[in-house]
N, C-alpha and C. Protein backbone atom coordinates (compact mmCIF):
# COMPACT_ATOMS: atom_id res chain seq x y z
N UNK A 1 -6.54 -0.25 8.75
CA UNK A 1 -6.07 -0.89 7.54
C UNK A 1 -5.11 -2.02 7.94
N UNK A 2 -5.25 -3.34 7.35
CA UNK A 2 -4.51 -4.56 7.45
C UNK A 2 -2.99 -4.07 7.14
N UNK A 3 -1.88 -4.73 7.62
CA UNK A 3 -0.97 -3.97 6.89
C UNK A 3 -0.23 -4.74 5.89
N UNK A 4 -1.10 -6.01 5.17
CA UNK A 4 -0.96 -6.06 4.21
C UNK A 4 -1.41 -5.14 2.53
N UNK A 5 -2.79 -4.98 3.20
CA UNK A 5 -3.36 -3.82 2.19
C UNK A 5 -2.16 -2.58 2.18
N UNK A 6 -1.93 -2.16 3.35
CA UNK A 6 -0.50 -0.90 3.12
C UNK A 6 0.58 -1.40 2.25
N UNK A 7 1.17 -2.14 2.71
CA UNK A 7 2.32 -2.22 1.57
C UNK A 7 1.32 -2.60 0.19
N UNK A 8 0.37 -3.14 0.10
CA UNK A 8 -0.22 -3.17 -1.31
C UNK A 8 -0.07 -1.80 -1.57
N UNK A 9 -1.00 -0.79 -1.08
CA UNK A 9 -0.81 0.45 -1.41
C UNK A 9 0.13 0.79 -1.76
N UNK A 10 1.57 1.13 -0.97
CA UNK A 10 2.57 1.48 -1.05
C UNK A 10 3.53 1.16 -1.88
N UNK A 11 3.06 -0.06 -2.79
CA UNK A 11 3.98 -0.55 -3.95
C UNK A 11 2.85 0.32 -4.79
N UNK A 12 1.89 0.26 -5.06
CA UNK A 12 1.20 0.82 -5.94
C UNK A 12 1.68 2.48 -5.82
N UNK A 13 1.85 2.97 -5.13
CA UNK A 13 2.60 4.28 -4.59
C UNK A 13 3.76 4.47 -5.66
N UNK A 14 4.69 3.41 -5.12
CA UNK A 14 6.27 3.57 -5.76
C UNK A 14 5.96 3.39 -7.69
N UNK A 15 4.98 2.51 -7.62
CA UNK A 15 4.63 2.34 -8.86
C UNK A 15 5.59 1.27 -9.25
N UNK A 16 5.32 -0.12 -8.74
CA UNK A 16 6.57 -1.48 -8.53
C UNK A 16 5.81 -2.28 -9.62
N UNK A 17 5.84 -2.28 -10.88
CA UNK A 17 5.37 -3.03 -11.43
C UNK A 17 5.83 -4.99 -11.15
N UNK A 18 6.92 -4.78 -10.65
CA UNK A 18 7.33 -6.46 -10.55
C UNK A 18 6.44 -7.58 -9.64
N UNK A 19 5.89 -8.08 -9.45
CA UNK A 19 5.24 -8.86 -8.66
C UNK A 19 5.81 -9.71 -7.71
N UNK A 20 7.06 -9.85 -8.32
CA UNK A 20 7.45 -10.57 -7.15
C UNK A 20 8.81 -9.89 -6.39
N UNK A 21 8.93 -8.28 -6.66
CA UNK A 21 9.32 -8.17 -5.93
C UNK A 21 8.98 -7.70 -4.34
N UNK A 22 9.76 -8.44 -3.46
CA UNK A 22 8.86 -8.09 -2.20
C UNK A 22 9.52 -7.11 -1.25
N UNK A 23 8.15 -6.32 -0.71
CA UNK A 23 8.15 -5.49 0.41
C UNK A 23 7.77 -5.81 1.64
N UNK A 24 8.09 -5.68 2.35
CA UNK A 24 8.09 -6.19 3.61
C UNK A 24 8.24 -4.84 4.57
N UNK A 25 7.50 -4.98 5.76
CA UNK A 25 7.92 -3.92 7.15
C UNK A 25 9.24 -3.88 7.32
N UNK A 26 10.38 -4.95 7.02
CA UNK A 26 11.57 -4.36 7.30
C UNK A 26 12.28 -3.73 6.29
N UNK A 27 11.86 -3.71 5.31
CA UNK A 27 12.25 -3.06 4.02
C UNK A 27 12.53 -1.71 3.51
N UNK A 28 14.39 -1.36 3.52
CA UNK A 28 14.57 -0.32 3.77
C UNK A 28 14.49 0.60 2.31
N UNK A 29 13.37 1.50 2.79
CA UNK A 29 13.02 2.40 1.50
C UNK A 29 13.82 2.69 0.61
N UNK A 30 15.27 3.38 1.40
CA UNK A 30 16.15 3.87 0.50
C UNK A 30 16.82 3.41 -0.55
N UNK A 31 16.49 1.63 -0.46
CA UNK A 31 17.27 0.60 -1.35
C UNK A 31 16.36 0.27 -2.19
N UNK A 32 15.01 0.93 -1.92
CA UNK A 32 14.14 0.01 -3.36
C UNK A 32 14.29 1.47 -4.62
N UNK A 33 14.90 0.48 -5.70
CA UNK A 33 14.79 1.46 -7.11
C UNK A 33 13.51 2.85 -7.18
N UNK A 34 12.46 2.11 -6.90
CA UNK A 34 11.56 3.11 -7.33
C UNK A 34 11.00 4.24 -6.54
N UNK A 35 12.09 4.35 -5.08
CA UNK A 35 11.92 5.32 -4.11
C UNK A 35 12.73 6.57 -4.45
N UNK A 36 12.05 7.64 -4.76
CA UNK A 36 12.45 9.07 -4.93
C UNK A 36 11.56 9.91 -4.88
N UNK A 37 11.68 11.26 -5.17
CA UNK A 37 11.43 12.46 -5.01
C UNK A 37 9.94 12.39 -5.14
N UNK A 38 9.76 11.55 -6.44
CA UNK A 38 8.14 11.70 -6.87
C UNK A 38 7.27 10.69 -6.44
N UNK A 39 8.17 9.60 -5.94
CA UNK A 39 7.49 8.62 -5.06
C UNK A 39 6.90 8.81 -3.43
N UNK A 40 7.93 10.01 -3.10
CA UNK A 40 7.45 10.50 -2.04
C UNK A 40 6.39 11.47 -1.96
N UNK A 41 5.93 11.90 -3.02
CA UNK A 41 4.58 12.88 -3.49
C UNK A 41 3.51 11.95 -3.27
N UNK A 42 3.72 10.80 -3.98
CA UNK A 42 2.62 9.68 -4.50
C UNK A 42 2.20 9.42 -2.88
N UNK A 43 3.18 9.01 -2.11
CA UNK A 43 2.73 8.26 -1.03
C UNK A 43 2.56 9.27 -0.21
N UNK A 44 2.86 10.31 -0.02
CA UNK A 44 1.99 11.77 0.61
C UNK A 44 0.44 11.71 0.53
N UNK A 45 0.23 11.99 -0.90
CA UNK A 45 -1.15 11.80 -1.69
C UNK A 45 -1.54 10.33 -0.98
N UNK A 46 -0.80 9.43 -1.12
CA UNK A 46 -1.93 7.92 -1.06
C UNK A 46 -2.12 8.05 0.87
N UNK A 47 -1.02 8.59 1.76
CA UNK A 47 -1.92 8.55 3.37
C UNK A 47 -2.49 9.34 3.15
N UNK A 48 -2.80 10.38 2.61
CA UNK A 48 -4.01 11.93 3.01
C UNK A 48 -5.05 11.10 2.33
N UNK A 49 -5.09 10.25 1.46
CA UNK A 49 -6.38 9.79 0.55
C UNK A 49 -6.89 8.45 1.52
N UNK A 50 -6.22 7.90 2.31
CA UNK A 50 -6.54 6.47 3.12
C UNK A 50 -6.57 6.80 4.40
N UNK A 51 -5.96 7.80 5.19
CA UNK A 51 -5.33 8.37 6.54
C UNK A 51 -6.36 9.60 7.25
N UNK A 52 -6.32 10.24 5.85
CA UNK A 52 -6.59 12.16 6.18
C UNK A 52 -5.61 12.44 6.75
N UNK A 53 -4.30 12.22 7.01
CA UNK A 53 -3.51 13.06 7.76
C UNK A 53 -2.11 13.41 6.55
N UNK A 54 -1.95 14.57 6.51
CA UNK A 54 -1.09 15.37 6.12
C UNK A 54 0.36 15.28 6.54
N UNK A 55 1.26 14.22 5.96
CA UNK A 55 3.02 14.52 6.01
C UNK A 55 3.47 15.08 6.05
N UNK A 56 4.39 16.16 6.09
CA UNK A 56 5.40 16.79 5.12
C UNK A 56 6.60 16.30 4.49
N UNK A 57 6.90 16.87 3.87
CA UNK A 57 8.02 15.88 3.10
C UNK A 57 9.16 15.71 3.60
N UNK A 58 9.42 16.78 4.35
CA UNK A 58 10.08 16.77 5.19
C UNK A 58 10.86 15.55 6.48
N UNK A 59 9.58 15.35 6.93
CA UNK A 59 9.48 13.76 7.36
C UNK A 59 10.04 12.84 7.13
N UNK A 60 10.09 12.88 5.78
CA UNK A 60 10.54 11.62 5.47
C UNK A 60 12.00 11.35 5.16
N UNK A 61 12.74 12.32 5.78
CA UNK A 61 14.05 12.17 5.70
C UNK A 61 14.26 11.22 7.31
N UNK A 62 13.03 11.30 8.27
CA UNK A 62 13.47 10.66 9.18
C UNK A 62 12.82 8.82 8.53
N UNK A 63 12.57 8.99 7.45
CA UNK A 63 12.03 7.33 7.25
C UNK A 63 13.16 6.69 7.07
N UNK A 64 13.27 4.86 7.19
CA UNK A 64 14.11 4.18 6.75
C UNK A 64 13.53 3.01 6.28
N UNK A 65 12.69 2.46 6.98
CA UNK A 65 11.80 1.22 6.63
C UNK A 65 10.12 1.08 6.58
N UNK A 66 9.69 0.69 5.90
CA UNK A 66 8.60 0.26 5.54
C UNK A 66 7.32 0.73 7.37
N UNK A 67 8.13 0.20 8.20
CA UNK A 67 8.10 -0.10 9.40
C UNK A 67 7.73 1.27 10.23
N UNK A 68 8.84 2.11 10.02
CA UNK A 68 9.16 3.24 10.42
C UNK A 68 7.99 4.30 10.00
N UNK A 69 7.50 4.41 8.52
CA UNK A 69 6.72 4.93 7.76
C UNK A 69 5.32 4.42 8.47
N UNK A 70 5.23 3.44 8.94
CA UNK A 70 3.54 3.22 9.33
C UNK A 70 3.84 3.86 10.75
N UNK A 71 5.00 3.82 11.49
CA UNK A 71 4.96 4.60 13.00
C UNK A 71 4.46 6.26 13.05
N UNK A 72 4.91 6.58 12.20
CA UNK A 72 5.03 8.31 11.65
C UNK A 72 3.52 8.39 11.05
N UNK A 73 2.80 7.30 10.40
CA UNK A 73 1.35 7.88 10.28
C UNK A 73 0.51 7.30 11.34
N UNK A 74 1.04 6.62 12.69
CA UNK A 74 0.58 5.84 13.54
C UNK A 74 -0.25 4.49 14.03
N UNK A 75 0.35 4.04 14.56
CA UNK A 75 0.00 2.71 14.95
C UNK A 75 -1.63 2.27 14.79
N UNK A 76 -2.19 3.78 15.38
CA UNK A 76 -3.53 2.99 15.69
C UNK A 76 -4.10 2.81 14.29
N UNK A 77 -3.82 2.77 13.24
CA UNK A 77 -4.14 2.97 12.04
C UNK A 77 -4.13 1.44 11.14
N UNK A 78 -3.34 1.16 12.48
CA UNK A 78 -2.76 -0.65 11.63
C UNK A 78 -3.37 -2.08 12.29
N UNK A 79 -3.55 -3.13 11.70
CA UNK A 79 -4.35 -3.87 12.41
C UNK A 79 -3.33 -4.90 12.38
């Protein structure tokens, strides 16, 4: 997957209706509004549905950036 299509995904995830607000690989999760509890379900669901591989939620206390999150479902995954 391009990793523009990911962050497409991944706003569609958070559920970012704004268009222009932007995400970027350095973009630290914890500061965008629409990152929480149930956003982290969504984007669980959206790598097992694009990935096949299974998170835990757990995990994602080690996330911080946009960046970080594609390392943890792995590189080879990204073009």
């Amino acid at each position: 997957m391009k990793k523009k299509e990911f962050i497409d995904e991944l706003k569609d995830a958070l559920e970012i209706e704004d268009e222009d607000q932007e995400i970027t690989l350095e973009t630290d999760l914890r500061y965008v509004e629409e990152y929480d509890s149930l956003s982290v379900l969504a984007i669980i669901a959206m790598i097992d549905k694009n990935f096949g591989k299974q998170i835990p939620s757990s995990d994602f206390s080690k996330i911080t950036t946009v960046s970080s999150l594609m390392e943890l479902i792995g590189k080879e995954y990204f073009q």
